[in-house]
PDB file of N, CA and C in Angstrom:
ATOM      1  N   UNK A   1     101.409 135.785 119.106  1.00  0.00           N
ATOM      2  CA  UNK A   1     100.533 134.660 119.369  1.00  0.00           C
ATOM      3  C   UNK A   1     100.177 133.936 118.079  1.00  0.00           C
ATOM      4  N   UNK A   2      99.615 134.765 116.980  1.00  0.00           N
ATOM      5  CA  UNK A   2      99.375 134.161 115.698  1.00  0.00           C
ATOM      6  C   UNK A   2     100.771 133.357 115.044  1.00  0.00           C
ATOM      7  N   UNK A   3     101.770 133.853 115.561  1.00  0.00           N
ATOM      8  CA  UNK A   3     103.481 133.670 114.918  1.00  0.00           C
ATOM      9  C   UNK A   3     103.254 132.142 115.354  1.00  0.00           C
ATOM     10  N   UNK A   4     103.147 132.153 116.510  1.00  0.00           N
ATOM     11  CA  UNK A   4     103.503 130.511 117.733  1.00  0.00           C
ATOM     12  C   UNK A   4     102.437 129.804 117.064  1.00  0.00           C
ATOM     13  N   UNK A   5     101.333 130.397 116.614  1.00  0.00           N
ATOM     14  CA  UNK A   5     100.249 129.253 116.508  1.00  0.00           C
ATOM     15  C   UNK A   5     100.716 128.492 115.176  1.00  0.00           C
ATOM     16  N   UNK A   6     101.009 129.377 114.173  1.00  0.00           N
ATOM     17  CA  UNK A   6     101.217 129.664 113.131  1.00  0.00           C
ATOM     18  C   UNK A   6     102.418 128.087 112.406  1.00  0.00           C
ATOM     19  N   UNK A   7     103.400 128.031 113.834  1.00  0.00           N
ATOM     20  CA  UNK A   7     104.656 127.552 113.909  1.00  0.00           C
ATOM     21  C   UNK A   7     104.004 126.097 114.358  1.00  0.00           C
ATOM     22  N   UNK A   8     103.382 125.999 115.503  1.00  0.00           N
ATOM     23  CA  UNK A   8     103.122 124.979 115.960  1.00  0.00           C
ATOM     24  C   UNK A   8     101.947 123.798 114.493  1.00  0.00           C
ATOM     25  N   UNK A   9     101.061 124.623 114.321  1.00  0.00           N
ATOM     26  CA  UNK A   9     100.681 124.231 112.812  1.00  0.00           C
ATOM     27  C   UNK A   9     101.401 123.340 111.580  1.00  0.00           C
ATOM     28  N   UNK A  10     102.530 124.137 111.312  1.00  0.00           N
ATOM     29  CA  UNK A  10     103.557 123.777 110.454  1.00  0.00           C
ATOM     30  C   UNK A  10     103.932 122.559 111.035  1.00  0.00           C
ATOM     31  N   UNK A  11     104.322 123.034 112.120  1.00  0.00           N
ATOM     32  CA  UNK A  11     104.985 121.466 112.547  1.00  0.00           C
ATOM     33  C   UNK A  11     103.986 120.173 112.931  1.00  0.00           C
ATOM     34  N   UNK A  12     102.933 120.486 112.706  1.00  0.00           N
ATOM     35  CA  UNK A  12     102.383 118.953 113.628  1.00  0.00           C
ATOM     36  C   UNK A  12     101.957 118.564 112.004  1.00  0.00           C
ATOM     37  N   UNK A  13     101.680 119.527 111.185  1.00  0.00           N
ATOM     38  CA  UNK A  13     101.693 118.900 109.218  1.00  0.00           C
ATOM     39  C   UNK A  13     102.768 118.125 108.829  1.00  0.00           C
ATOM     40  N   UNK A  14     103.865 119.105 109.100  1.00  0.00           N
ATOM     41  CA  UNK A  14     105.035 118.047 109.145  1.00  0.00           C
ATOM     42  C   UNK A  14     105.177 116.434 109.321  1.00  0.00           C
ATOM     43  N   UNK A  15     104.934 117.059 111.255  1.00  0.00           N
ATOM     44  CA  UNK A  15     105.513 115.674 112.013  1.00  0.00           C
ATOM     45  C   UNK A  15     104.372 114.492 110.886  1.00  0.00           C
ATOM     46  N   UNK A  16     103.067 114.634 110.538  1.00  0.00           N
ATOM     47  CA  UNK A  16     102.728 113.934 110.315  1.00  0.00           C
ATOM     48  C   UNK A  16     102.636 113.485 108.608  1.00  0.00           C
ATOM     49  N   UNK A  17     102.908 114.423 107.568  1.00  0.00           N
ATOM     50  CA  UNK A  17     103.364 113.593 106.429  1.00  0.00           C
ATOM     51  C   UNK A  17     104.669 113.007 106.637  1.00  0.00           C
ATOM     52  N   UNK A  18     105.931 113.042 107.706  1.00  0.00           N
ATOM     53  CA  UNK A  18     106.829 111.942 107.662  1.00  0.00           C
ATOM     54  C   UNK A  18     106.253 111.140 108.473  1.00  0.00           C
ATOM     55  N   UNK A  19     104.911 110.741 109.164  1.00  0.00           N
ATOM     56  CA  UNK A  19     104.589 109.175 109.335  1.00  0.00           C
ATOM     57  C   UNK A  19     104.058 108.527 108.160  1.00  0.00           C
ATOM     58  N   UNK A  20     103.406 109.385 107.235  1.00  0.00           N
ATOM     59  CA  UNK A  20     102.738 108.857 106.043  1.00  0.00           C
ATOM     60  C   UNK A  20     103.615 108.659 105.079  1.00  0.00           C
ATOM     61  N   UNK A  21     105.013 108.928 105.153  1.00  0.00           N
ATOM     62  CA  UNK A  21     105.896 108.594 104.045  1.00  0.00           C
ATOM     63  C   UNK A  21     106.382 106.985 104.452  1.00  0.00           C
ATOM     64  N   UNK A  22     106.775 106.959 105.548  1.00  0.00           N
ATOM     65  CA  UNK A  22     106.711 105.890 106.074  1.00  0.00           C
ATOM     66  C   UNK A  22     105.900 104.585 105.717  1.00  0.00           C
ATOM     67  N   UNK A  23     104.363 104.752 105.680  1.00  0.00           N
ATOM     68  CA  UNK A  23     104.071 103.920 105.274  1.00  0.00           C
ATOM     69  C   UNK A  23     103.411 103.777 103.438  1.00  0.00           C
ATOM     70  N   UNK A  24     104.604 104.242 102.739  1.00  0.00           N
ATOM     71  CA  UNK A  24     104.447 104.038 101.453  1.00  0.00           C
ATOM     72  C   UNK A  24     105.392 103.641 100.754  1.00  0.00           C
ATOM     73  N   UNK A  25     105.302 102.864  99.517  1.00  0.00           N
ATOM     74  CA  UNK A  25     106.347 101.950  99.195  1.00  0.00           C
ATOM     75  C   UNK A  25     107.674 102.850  98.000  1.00  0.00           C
ATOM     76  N   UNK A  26     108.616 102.177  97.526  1.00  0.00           N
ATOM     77  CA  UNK A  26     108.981 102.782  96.493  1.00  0.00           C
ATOM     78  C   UNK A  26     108.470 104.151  95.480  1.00  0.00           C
ATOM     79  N   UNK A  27     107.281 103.458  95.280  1.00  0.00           N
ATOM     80  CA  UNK A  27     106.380 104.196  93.847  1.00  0.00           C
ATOM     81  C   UNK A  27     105.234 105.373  94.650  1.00  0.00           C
ATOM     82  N   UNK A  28     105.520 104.899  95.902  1.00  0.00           N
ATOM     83  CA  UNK A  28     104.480 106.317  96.330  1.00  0.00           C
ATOM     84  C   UNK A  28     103.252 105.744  96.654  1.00  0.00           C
ATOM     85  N   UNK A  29     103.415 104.743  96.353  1.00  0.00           N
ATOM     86  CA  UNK A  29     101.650 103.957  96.879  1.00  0.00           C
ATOM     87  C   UNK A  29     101.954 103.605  98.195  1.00  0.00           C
ATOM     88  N   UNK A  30     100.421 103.412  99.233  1.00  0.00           N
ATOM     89  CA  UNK A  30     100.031 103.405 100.355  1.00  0.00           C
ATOM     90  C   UNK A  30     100.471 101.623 100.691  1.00  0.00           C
ATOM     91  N   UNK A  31     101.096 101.533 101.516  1.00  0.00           N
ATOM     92  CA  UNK A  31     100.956  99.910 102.099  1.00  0.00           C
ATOM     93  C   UNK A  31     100.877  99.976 103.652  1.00  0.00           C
ATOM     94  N   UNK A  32     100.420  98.828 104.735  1.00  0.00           N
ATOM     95  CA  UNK A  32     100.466  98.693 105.443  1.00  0.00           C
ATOM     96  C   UNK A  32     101.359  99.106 106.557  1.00  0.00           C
ATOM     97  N   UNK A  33     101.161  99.690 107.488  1.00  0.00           N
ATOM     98  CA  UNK A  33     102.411 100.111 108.308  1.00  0.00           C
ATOM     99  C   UNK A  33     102.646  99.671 108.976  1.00  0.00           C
ATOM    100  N   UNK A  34     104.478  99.137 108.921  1.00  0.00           N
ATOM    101  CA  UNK A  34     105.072  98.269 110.584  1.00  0.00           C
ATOM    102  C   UNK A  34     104.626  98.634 111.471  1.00  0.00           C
ATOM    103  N   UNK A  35     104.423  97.961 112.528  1.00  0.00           N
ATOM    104  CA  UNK A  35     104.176  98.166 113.614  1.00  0.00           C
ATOM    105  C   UNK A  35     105.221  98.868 114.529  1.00  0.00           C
ATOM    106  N   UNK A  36     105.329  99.953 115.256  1.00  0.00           N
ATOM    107  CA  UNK A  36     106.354 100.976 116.255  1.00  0.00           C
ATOM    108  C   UNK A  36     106.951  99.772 116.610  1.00  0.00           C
ATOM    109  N   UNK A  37     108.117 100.400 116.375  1.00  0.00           N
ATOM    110  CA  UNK A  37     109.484  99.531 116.959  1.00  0.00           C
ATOM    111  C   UNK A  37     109.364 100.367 118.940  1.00  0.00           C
ATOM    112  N   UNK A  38     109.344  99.062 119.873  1.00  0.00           N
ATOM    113  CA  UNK A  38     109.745  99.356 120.977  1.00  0.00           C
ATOM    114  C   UNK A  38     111.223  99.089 122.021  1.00  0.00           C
ATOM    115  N   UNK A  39     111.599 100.301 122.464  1.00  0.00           N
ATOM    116  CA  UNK A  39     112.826 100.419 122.531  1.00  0.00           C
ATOM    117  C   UNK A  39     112.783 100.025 124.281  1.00  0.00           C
ATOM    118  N   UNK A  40     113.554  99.131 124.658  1.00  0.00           N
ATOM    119  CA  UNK A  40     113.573  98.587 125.774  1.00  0.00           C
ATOM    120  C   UNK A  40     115.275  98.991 126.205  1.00  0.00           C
ATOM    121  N   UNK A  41     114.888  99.962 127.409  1.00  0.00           N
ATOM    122  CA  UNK A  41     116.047 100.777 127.876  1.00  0.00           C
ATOM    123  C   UNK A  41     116.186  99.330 129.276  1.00  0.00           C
ATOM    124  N   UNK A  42     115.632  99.087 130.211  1.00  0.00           N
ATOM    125  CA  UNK A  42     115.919  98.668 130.938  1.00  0.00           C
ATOM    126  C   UNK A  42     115.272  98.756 132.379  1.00  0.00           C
ATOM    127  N   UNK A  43     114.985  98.415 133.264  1.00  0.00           N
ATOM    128  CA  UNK A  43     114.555  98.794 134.567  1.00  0.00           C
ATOM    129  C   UNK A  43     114.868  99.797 135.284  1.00  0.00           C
ATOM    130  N   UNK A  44     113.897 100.862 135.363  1.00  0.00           N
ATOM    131  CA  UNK A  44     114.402 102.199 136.443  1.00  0.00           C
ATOM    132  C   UNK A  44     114.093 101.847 137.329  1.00  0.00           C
ATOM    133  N   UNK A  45     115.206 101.813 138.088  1.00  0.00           N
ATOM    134  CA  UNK A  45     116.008 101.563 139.468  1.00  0.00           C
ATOM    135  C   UNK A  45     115.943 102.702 140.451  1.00  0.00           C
ATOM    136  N   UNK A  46     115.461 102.408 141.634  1.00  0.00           N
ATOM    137  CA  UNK A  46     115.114 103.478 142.674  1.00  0.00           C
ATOM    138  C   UNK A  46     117.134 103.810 143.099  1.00  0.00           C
ATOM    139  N   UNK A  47     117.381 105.206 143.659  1.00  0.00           N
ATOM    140  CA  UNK A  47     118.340 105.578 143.975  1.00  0.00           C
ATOM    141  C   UNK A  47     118.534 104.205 145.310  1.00  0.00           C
ATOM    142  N   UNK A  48     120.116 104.426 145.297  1.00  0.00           N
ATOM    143  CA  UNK A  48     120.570 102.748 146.085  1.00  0.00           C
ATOM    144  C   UNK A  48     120.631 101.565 145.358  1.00  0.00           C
ATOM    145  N   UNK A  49     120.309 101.591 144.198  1.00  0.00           N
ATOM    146  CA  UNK A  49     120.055 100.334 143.523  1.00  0.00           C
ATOM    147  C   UNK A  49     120.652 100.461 142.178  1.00  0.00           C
ATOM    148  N   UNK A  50     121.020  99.433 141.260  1.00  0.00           N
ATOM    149  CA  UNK A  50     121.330  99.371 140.263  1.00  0.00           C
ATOM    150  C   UNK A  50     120.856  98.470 139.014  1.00  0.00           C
ATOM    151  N   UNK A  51     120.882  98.597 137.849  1.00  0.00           N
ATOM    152  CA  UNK A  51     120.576  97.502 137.293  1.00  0.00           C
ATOM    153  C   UNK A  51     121.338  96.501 136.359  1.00  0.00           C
ATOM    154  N   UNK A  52     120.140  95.105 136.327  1.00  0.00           N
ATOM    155  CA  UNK A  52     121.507  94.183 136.887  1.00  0.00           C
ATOM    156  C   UNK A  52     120.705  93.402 135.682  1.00  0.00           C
ATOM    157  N   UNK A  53     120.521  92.675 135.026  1.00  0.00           N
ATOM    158  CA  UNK A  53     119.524  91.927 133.667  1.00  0.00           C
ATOM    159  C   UNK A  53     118.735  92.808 133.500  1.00  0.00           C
ATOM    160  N   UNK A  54     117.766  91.925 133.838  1.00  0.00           N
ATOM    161  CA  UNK A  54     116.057  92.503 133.591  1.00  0.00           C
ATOM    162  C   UNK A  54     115.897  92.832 135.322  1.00  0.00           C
ATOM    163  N   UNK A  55     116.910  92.952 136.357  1.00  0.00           N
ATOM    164  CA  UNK A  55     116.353  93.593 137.746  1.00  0.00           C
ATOM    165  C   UNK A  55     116.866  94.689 138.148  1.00  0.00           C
ATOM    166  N   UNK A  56     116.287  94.814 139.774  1.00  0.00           N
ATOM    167  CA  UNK A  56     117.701  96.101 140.524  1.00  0.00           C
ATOM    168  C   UNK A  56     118.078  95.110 141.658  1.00  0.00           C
ATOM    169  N   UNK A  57     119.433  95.644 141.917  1.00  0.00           N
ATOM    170  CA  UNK A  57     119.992  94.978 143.049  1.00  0.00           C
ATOM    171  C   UNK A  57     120.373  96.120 143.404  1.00  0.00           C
ATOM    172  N   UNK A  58     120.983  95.929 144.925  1.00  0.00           N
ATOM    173  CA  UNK A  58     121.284  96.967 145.461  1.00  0.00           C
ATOM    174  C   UNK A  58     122.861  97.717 145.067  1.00  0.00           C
ATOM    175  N   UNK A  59     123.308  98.739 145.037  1.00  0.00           N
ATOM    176  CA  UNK A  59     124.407  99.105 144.543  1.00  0.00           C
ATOM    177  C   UNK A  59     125.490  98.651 145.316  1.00  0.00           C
ATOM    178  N   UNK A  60     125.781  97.849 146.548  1.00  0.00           N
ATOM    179  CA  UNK A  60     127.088  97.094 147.587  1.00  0.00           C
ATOM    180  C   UNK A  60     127.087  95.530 146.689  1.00  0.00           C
ATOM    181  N   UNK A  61     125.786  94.978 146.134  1.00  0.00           N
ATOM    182  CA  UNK A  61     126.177  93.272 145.154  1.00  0.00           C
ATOM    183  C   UNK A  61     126.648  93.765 144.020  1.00  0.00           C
ATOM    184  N   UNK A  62     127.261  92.819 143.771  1.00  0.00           N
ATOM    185  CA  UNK A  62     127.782  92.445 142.078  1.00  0.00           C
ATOM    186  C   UNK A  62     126.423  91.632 141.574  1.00  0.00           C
ATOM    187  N   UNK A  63     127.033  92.565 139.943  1.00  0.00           N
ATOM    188  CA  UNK A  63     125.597  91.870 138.954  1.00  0.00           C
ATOM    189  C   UNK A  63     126.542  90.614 138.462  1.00  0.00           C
ATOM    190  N   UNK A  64     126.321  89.850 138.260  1.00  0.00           N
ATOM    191  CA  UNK A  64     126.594  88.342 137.697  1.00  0.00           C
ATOM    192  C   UNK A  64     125.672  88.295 136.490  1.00  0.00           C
ATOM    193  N   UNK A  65     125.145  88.978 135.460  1.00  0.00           N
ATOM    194  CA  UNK A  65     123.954  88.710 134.400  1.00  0.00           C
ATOM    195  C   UNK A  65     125.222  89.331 133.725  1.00  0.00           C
TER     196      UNK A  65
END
């Protein structure tokens, strides 16, 4: 139990000096941080359907986008 806690610890120190490296420049000094890049996968589509631009159509049409 102490091992897991121990582990989980390490890692969330981690995960978080590589966000803070991130926002520092060349020389190690602190600057402003970009804003999260958002990753746009696409419309989840109920089963029967597909996706077609930015929609769902049903999986028997053709997408034309």
């Amino acid at each position: 139990m102490k091992l897991t806690l121990s582990l989980v610890m390490v890692l969330a120190l981690a995960a978080g000096a590589a966000d803070a490296a991130v926002c520092k420049d060349g020389r190690g000094k602190f600057i402003k941080c970009p804003p999260p890049r958002i990753v746009r996968m696409g419309p989840m589509c109920r089963p029967g359907n597909k996706p077609c631009g930015g929609i769902c159509i049903p999986d028997h049409k053709m997408c034309r986008k």
